[in-house]
Protein backbone atom coordinates (compact mmCIF):
# COMPACT_ATOMS: atom_id res chain seq x y z
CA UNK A 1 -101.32 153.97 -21.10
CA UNK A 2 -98.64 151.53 -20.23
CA UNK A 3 -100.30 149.36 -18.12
CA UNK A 4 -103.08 149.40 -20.26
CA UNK A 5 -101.57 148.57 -23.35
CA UNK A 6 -99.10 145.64 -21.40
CA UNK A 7 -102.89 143.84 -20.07
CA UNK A 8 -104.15 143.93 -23.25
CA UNK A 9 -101.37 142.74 -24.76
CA UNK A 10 -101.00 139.83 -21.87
CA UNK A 11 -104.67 139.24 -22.46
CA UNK A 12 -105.12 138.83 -26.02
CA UNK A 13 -101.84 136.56 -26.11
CA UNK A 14 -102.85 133.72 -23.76
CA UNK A 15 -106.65 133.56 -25.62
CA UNK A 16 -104.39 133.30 -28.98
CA UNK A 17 -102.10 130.55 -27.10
CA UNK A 18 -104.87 129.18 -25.48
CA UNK A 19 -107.32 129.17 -28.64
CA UNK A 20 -104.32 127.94 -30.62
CA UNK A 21 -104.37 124.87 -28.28
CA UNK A 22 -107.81 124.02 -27.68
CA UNK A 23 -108.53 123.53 -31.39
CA UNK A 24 -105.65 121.03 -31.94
CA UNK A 25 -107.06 119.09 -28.55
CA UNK A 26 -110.88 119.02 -29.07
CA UNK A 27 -110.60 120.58 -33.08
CA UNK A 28 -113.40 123.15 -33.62
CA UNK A 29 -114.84 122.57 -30.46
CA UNK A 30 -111.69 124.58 -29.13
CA UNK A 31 -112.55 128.18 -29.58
CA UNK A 32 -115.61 127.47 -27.33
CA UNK A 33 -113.71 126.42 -24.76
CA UNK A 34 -110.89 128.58 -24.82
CA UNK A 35 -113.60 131.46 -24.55
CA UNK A 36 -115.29 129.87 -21.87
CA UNK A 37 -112.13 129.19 -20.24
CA UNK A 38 -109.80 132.38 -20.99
CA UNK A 39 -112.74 135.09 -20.13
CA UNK A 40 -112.68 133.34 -16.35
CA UNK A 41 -109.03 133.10 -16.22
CA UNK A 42 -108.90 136.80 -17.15
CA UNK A 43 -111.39 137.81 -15.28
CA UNK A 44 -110.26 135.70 -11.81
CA UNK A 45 -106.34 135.75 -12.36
CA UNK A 46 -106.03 138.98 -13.65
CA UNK A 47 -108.56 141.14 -12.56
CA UNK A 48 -109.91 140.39 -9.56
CA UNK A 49 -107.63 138.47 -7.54
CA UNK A 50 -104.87 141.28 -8.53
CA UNK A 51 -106.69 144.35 -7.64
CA UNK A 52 -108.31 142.72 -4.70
CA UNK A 53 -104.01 141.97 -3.52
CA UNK A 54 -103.34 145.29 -4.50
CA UNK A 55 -106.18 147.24 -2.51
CA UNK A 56 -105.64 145.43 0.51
CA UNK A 57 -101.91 146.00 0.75
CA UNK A 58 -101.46 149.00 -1.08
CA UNK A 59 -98.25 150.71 0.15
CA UNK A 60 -96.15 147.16 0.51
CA UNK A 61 -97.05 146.11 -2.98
CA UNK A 62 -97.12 149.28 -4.99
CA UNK A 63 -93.24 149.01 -3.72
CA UNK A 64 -92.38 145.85 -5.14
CA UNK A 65 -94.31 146.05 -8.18
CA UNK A 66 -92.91 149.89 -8.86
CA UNK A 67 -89.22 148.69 -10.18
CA UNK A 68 -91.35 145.67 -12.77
CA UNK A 69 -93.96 148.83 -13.59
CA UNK A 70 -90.54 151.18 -14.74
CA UNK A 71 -89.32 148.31 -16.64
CA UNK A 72 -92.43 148.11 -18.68
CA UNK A 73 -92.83 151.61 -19.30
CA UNK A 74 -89.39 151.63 -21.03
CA UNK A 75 -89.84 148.97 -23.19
CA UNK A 76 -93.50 149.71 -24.34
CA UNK A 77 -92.46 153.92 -24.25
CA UNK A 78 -91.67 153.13 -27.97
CA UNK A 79 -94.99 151.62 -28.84
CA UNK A 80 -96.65 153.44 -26.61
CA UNK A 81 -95.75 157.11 -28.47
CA UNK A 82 -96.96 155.06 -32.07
CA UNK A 83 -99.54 154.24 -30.37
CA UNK A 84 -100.80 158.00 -29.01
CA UNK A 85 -99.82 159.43 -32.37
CA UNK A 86 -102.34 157.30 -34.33
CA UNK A 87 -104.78 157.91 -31.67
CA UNK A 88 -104.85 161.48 -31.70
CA UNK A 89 -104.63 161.23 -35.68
CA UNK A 90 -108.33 159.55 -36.15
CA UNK A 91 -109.18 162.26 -33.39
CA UNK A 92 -107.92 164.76 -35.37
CA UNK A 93 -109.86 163.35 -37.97
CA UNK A 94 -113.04 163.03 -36.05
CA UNK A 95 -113.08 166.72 -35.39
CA UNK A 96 -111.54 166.34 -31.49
CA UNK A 97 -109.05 168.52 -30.24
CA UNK A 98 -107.95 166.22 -27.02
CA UNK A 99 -104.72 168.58 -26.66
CA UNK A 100 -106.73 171.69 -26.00
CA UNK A 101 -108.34 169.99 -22.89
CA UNK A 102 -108.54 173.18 -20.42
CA UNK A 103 -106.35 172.83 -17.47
CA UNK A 104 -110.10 172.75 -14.97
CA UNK A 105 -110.88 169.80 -17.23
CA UNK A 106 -108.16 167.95 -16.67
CA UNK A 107 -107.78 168.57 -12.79
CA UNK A 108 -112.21 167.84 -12.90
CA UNK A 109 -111.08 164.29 -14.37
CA UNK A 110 -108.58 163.50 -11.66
CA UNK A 111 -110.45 164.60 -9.03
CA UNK A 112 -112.99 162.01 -10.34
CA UNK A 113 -110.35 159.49 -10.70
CA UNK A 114 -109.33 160.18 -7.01
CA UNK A 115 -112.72 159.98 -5.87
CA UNK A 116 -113.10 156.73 -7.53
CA UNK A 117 -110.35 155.49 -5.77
CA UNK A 118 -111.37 156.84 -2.60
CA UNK A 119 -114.55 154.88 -2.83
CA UNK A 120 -112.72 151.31 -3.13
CA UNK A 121 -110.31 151.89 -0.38
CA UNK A 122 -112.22 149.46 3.00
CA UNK A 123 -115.35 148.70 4.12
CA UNK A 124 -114.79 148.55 7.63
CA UNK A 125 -114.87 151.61 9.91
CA UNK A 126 -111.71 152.75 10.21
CA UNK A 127 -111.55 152.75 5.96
CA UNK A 128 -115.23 155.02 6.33
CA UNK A 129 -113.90 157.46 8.43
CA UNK A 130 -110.32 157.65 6.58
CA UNK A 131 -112.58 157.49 3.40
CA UNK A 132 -114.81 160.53 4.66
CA UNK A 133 -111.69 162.36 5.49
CA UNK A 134 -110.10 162.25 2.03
CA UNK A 135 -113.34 163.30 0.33
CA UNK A 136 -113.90 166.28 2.30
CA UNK A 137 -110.14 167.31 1.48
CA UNK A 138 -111.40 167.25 -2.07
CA UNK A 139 -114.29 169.58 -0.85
CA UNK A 140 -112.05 171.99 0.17
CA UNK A 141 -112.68 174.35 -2.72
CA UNK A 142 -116.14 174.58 -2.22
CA UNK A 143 -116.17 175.35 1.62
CA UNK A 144 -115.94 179.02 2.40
CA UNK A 145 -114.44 180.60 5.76
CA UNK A 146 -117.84 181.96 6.98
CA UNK A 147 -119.09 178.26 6.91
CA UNK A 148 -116.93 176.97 9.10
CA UNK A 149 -115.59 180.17 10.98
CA UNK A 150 -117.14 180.68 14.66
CA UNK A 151 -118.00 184.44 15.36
CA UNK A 152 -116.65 186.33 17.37
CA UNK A 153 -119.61 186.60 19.41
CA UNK A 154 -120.38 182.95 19.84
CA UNK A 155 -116.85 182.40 21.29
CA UNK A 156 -117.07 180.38 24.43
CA UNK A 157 -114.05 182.27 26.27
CA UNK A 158 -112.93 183.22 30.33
CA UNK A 159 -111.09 186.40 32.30
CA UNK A 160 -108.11 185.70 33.39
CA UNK A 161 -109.38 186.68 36.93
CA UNK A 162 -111.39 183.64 36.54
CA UNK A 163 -110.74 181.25 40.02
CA UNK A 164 -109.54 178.39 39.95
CA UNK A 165 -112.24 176.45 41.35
CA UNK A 166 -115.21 178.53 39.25
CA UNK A 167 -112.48 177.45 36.26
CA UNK A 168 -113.26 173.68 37.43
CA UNK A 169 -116.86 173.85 36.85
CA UNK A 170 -116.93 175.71 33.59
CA UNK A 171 -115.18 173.25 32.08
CA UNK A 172 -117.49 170.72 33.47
CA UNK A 173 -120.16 172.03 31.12
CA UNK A 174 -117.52 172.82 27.86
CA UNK A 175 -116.71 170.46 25.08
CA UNK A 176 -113.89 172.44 24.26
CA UNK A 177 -110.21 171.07 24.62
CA UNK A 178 -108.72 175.00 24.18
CA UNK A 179 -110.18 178.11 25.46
CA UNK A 180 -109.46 181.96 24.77
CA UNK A 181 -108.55 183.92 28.14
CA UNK A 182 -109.20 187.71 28.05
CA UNK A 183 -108.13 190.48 30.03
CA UNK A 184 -109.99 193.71 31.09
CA UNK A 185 -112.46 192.61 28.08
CA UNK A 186 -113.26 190.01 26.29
CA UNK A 187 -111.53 191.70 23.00
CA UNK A 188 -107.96 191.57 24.97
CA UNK A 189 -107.30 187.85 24.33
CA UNK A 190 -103.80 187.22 26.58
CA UNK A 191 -103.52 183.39 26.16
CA UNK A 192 -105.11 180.16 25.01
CA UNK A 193 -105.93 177.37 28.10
CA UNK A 194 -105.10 174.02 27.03
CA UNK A 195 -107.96 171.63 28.76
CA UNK A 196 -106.64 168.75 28.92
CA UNK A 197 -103.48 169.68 29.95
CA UNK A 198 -104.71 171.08 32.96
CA UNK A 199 -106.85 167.82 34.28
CA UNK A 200 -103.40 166.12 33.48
CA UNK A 201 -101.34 168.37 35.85
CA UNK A 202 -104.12 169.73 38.04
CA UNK A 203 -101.54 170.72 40.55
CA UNK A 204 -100.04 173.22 38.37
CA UNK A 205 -100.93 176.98 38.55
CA UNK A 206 -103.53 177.97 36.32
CA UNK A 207 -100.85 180.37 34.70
CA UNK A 208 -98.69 177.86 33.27
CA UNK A 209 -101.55 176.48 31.47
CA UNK A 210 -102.17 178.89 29.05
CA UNK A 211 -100.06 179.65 26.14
């Protein structure tokens, strides 16, 4: 609401200044050109060259501009609660109860907001993958356990009595990086063997591998 009501504000000042002068240059032929003029200056200046600053450094600017942003919220907080008050008043009016908003509806709207966000963060493939990631963290509530659970019976897993050299070529044909070791039966899980620890320190005994 702040920021919002401090570009407007920004905006609709420099077309008055710039209107203002225009039309004392040129005479009437100055709200023309302060239209023509003001909508790209707006539009380059302080939309897209902003956002397109802000997106691509994120982190290092949201920092400097924070202590400017808190500086603006306290002077406009005044205006700002006028502001909301008449706002809610001609809703009122119009029959909408925007205070009554259920808490789902509210955390629907961010989530919407977040996946907007999510969609204008990179292009390249490092921002896809990091973009991908977010968006399935936003998934999270629809995902159930027994989608992404492995049975029990699918569980690629070894004896302990397993040699070392049969342990060699099992892993040849495993994409796993961690693998259950049972005793006695394959219910009696005794340890976990880390994979790649053990082609880093083949020397070791299999023992200390597993954990």
């Amino acid at each position: 609401m702040y920021i919002l009501f401090a570009n407007n504000l920004v905006n609709v000042l420099a077309s008055a200044l710039a209107t203002k002068i225009l039309i004392e240059i040129t005479a009437s032929e100055g709200i023309f050109y302060a239209t023509i003029i003001m909508t790209l200056m707006i539009l380059i200046f302080g939309e897209l060259i902003p956002k397109t600053i802000a997106l691509s450094k994120a982190d290092k600017f949201a920092l400097k501009i924070a202590p400017l942003i808190r500086i603006i919220i306290i002077l406009l907080f005044p205006l700002t609660k006028i502001l909301n008050f008449i706002v809610g008043l001609i809703l009122k009016m119009l029959g909408i109860d925007y205070k009554n908003v259920s808490k789902e509806e509210k955390l629907e709207q961010s989530e919407e907001e977040l996946r907007g966000a999510i969609d204008l963060h990179g292009k390249d493939s490092t921002g896809k993958e990091e973009k991908q990631m977010l968006k399935s963290i936003l998934d999270l509530d629809d995902i159930t356990v027994g989608s992404i659970m492995i049975s029990r019976k699918d569980i690629y897993s070894l004896p302990s009595y397993t040699s070392y050299t049969d342990l060699i070529l099992k892993l040849k044909n495993s994409p796993h990086s961690r693998i259950p070791i049972w005793e006695k039966n394959p219910e009696n899980i005794v340890g976990v063997l880390h994979v790649r620890k053990l082609i880093g320190e083949t020397s070791l005994d299999q023992k200390n591998l597993i954990y």
